[in-house]
PDB file of N, CA and C in Angstrom:
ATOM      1  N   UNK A   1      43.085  28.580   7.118  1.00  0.00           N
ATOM      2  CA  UNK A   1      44.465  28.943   6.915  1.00  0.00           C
ATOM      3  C   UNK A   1      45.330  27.897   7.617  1.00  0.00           C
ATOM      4  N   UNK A   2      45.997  27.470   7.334  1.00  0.00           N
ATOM      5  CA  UNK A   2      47.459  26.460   7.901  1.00  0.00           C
ATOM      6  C   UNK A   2      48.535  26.939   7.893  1.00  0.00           C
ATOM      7  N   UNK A   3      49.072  26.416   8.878  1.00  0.00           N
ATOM      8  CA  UNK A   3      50.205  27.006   8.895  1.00  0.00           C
ATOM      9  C   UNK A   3      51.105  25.773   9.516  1.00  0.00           C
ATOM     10  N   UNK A   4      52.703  26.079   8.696  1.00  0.00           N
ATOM     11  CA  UNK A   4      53.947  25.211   8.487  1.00  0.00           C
ATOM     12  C   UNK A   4      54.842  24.921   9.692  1.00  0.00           C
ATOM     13  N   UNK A   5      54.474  24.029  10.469  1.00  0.00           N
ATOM     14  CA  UNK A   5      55.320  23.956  11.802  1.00  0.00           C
ATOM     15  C   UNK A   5      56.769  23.672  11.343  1.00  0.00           C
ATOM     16  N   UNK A   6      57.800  24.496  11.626  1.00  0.00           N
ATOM     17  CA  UNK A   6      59.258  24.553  11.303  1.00  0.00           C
ATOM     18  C   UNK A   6      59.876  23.882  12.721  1.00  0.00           C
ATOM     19  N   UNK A   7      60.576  22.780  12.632  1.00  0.00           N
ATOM     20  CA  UNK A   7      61.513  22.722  13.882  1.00  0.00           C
ATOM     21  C   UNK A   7      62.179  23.444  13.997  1.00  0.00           C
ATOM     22  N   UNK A   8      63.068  23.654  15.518  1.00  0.00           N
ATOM     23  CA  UNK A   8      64.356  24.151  16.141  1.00  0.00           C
ATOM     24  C   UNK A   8      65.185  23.658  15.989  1.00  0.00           C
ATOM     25  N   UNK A   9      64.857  22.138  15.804  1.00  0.00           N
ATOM     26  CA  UNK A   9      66.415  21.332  16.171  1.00  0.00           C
ATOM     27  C   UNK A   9      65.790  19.925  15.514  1.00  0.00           C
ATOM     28  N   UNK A  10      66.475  19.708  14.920  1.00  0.00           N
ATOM     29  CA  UNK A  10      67.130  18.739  14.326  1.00  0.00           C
ATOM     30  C   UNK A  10      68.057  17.460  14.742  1.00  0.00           C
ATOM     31  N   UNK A  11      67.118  16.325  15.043  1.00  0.00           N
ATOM     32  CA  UNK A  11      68.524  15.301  15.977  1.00  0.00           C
ATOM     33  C   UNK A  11      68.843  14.464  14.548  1.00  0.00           C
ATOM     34  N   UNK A  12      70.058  14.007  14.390  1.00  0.00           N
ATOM     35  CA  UNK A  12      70.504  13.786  12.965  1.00  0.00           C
ATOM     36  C   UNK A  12      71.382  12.473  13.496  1.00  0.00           C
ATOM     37  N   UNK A  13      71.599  10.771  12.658  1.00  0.00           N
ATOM     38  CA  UNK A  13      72.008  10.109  13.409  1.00  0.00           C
ATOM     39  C   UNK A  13      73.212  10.150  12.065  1.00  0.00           C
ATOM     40  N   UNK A  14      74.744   9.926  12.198  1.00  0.00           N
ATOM     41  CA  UNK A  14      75.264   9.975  11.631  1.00  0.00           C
ATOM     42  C   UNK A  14      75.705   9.073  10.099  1.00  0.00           C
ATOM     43  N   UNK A  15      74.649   7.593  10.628  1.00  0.00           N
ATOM     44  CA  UNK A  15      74.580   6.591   9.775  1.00  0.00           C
ATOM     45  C   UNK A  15      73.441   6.184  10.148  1.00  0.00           C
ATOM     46  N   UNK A  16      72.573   6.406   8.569  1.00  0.00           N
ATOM     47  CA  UNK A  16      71.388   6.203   8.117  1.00  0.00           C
ATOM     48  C   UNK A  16      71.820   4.650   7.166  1.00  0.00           C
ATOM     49  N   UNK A  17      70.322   4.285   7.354  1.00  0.00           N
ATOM     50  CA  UNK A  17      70.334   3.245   6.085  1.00  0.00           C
ATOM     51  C   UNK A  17      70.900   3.681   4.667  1.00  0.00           C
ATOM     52  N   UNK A  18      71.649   3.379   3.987  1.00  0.00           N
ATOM     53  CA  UNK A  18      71.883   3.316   2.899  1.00  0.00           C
ATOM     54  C   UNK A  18      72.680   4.769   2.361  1.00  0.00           C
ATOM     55  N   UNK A  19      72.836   5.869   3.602  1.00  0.00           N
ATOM     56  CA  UNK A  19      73.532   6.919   3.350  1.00  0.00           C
ATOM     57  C   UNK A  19      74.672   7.127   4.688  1.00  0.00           C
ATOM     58  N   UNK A  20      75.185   8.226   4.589  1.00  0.00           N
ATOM     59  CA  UNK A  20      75.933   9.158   5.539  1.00  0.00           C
ATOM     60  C   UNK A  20      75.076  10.276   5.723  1.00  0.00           C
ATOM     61  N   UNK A  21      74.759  10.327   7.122  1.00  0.00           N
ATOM     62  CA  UNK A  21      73.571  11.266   7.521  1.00  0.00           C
ATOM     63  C   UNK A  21      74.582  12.818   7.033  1.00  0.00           C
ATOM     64  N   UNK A  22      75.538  12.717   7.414  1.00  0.00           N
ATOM     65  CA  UNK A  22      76.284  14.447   7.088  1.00  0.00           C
ATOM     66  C   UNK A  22      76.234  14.407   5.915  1.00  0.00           C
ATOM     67  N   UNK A  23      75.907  13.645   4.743  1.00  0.00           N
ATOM     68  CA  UNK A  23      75.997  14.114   3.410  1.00  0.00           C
ATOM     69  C   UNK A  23      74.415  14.641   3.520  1.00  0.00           C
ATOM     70  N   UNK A  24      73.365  14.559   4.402  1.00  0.00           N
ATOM     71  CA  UNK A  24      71.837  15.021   3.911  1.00  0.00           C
ATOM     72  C   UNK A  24      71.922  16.493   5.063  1.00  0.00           C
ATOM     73  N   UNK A  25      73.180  16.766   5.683  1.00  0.00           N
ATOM     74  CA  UNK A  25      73.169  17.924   6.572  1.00  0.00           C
ATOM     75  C   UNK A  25      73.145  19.279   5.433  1.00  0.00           C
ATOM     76  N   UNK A  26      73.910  18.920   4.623  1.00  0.00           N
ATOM     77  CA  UNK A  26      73.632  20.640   3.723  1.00  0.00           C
ATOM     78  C   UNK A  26      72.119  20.726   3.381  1.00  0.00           C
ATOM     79  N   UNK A  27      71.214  19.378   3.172  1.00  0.00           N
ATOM     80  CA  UNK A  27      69.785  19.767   2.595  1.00  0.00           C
ATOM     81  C   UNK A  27      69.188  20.196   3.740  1.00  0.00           C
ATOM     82  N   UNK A  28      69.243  19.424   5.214  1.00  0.00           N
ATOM     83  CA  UNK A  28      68.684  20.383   6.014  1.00  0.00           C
ATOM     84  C   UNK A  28      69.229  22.065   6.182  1.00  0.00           C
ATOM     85  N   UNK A  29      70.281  22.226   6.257  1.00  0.00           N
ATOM     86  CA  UNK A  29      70.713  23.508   6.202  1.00  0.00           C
ATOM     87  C   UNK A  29      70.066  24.544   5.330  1.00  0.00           C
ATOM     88  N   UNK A  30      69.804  24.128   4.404  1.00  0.00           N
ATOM     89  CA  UNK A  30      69.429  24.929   3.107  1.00  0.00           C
ATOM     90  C   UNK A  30      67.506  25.134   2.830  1.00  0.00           C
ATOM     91  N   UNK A  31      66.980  23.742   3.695  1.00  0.00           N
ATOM     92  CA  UNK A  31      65.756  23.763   3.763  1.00  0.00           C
ATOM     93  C   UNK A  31      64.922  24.554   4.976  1.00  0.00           C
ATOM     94  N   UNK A  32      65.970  24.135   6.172  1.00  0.00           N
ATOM     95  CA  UNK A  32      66.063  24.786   7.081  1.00  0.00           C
ATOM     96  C   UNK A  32      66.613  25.453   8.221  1.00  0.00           C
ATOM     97  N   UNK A  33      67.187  26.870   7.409  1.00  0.00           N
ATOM     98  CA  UNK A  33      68.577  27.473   7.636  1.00  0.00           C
ATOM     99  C   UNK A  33      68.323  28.060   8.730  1.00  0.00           C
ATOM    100  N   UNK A  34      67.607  28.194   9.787  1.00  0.00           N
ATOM    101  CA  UNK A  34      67.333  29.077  11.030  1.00  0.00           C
ATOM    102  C   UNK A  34      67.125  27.501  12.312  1.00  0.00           C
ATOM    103  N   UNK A  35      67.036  26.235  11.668  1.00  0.00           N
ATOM    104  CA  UNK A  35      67.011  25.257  12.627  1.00  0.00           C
ATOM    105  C   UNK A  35      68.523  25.225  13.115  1.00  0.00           C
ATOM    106  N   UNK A  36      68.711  24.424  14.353  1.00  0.00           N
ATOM    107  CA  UNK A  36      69.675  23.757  14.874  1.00  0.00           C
ATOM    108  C   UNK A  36      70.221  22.371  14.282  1.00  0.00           C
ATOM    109  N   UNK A  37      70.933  21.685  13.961  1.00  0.00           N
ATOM    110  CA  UNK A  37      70.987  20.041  13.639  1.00  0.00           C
ATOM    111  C   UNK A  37      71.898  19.401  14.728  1.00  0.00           C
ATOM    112  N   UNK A  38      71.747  18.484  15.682  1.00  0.00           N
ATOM    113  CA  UNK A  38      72.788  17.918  16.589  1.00  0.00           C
ATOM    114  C   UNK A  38      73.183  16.256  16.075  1.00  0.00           C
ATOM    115  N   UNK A  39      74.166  16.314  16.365  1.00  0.00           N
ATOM    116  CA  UNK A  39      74.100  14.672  15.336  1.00  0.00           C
ATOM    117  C   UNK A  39      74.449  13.892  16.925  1.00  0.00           C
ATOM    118  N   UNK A  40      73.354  12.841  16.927  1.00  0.00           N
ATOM    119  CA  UNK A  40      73.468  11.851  17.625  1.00  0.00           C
ATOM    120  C   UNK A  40      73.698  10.393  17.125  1.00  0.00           C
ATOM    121  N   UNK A  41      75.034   9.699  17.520  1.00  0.00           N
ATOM    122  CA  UNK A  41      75.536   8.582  17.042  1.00  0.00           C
ATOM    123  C   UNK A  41      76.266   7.469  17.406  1.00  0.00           C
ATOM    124  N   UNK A  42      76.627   6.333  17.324  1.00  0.00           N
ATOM    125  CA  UNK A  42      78.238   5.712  17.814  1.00  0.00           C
ATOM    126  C   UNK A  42      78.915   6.406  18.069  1.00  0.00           C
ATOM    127  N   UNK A  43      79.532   6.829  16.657  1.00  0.00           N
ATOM    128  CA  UNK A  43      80.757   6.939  16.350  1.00  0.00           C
ATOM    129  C   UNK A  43      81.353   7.918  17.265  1.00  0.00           C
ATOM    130  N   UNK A  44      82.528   7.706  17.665  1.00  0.00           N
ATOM    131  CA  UNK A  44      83.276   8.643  18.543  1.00  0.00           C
ATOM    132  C   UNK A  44      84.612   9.399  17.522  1.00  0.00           C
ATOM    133  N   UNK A  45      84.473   8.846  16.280  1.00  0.00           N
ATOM    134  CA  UNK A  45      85.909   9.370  15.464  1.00  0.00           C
ATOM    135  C   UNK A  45      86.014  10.878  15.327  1.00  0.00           C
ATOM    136  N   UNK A  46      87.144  11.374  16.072  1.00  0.00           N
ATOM    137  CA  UNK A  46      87.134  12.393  15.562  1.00  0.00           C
ATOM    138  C   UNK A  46      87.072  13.507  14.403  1.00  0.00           C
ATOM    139  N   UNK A  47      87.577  12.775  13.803  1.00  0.00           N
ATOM    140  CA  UNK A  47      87.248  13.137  12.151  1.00  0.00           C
ATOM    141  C   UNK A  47      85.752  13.187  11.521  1.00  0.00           C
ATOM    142  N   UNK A  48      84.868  12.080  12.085  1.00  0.00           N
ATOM    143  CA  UNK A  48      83.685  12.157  11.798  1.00  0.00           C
ATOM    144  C   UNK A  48      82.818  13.715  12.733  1.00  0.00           C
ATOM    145  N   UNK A  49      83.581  14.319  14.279  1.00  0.00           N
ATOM    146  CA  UNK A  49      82.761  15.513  14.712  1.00  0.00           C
ATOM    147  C   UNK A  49      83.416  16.488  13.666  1.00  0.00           C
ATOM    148  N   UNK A  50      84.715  16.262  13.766  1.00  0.00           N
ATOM    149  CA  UNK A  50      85.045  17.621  12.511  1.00  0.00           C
ATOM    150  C   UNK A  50      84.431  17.940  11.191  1.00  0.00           C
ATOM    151  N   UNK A  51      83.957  16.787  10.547  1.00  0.00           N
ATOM    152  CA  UNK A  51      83.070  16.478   9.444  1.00  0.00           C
ATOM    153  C   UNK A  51      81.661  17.357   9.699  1.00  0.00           C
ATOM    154  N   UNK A  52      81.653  17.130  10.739  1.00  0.00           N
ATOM    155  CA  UNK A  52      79.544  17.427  11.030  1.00  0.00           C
ATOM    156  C   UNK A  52      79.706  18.873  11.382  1.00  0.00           C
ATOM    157  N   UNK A  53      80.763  19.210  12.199  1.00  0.00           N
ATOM    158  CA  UNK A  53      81.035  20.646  12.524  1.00  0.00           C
ATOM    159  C   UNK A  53      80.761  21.501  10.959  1.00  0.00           C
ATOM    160  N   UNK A  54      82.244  20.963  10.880  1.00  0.00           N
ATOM    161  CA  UNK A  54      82.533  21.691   9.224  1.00  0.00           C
ATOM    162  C   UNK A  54      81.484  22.215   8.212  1.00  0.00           C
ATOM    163  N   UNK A  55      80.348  21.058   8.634  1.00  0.00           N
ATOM    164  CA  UNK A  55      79.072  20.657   7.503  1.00  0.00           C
ATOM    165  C   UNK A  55      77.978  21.524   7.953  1.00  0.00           C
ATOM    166  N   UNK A  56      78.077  22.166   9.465  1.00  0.00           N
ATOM    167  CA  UNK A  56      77.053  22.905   9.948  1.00  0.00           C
ATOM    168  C   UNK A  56      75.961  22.417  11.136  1.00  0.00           C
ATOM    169  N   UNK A  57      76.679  20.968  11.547  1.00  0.00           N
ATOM    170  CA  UNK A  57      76.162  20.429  12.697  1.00  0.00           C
ATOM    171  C   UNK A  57      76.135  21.877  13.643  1.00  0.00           C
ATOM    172  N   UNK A  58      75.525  21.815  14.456  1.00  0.00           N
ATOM    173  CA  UNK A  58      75.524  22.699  16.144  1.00  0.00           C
ATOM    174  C   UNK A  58      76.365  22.260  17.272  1.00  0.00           C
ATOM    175  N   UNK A  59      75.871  20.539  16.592  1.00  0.00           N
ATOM    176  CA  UNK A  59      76.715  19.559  18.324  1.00  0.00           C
ATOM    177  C   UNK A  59      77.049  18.708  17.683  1.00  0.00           C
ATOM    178  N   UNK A  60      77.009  17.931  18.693  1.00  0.00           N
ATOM    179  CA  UNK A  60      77.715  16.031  18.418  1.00  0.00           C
ATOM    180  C   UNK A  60      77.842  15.387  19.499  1.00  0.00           C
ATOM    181  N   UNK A  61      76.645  14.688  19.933  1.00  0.00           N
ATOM    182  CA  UNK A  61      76.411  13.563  21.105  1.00  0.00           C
ATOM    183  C   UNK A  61      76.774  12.224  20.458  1.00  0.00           C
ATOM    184  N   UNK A  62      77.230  11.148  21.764  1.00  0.00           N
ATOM    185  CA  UNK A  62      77.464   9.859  21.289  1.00  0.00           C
ATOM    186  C   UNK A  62      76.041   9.501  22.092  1.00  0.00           C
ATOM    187  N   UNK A  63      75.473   8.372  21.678  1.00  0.00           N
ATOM    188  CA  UNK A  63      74.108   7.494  21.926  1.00  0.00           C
ATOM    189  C   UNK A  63      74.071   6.563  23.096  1.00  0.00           C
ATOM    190  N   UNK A  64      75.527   6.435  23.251  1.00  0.00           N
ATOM    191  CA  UNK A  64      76.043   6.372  24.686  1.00  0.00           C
ATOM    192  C   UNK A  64      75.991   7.362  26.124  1.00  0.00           C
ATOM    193  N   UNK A  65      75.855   8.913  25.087  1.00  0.00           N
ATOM    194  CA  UNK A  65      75.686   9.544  26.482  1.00  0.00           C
ATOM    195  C   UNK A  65      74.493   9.493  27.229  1.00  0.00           C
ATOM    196  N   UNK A  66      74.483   9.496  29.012  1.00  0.00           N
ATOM    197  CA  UNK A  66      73.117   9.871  29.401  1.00  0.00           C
ATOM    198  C   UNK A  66      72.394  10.693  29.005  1.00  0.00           C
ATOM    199  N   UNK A  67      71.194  10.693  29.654  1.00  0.00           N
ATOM    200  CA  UNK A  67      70.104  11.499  29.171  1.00  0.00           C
ATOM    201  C   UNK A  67      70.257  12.821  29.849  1.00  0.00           C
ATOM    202  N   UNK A  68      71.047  13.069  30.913  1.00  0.00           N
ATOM    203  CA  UNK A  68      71.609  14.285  31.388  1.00  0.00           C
ATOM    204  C   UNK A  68      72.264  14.800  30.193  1.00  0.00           C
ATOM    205  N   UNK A  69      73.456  14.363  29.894  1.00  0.00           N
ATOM    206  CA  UNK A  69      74.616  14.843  28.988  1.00  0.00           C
ATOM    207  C   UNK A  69      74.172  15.421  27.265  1.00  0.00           C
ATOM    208  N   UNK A  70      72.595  14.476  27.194  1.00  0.00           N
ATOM    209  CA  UNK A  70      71.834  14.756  26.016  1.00  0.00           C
ATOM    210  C   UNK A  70      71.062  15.690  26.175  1.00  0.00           C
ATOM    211  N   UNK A  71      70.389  15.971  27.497  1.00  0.00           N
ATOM    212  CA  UNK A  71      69.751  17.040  27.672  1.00  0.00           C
ATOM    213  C   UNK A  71      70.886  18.442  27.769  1.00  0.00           C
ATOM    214  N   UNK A  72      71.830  18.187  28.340  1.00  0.00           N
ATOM    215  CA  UNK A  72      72.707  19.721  28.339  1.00  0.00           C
ATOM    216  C   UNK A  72      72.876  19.601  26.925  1.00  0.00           C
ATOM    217  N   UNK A  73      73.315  18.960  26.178  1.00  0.00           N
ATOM    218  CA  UNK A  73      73.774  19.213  25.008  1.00  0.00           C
ATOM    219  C   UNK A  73      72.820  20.107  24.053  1.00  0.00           C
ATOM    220  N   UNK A  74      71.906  19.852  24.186  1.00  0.00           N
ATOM    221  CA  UNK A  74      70.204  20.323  23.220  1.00  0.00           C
ATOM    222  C   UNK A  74      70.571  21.864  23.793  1.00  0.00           C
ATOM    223  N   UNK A  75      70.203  21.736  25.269  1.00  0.00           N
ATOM    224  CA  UNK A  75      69.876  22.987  25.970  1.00  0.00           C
ATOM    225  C   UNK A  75      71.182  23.815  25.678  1.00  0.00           C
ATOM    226  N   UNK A  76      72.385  23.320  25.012  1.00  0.00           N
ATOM    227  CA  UNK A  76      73.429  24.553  25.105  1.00  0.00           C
ATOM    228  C   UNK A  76      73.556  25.134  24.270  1.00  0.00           C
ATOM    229  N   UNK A  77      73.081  24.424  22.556  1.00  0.00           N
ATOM    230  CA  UNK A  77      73.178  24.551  21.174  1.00  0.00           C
ATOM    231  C   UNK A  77      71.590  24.973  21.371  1.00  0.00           C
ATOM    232  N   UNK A  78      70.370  25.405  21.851  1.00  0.00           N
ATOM    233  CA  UNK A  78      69.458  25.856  21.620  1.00  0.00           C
ATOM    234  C   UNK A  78      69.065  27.023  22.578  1.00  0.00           C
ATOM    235  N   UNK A  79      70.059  27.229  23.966  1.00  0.00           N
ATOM    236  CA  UNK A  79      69.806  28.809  24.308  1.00  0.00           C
ATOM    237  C   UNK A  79      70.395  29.816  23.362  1.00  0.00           C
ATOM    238  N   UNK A  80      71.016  29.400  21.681  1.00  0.00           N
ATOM    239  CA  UNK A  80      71.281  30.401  21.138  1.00  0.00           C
ATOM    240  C   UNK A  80      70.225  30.553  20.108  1.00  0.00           C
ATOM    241  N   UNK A  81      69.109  29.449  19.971  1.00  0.00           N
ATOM    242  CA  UNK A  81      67.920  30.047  19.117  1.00  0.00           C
ATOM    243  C   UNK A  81      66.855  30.078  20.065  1.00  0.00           C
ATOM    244  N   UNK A  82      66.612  30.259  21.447  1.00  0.00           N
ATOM    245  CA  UNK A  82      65.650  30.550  21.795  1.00  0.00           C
ATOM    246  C   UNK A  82      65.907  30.685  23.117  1.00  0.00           C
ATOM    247  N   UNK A  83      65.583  31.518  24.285  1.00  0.00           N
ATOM    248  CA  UNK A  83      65.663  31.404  25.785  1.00  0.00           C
ATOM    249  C   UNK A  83      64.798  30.279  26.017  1.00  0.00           C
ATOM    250  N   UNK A  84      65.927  29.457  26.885  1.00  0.00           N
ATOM    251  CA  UNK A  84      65.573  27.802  27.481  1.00  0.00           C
ATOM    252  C   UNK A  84      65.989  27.939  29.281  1.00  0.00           C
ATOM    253  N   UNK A  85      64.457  28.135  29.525  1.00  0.00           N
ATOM    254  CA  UNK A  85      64.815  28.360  31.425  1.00  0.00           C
ATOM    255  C   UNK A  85      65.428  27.478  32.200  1.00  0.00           C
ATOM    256  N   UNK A  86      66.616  28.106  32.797  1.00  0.00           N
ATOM    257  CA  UNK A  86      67.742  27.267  33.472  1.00  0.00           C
ATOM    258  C   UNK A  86      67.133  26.356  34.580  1.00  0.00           C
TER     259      UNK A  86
END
């Protein structure tokens, strides 16, 4: 028997080769509607977090932030799909 390992979370970079990562956010949504998606990226435009929000992002880290600021970020958008010990 096998069985289908489903992620939690989803790190999503906002510019992919040859696309806009938020245009492939509704297929994760729809493929996998109980995951998290956090978009990690450059871009700081605001218009681009309102975009990812809107679209069903969770978060929105810049690739600039530390690895502190990346770790709270995961841990704040994922103590709501799972208890993550403080």
């Amino acid at each position: 028997m096998s069985t289908r390992s489903v992620p939690d979370l989803v790190l999503l970079d906002l510019r992919l080769p040859g696309m806009d990562g938020l245009d492939s956010l509704p297929c994760f949504k729809s493929t996998l509607p109980d995951a998290k998606v956090m978009i990690l990226t450059q871009s700081d435009d605001e218009a681009d977090v309102l975009r990812a929000i809107s679209r069903g992002a969770s978060g929105y880290l810049l690739k600039s932030s530390t690895l502190d600021q990346i770790t709270e970020g995961i841990r704040s958008i994922m103590v709501e799909r799972v208890r993550v010990p403080e």
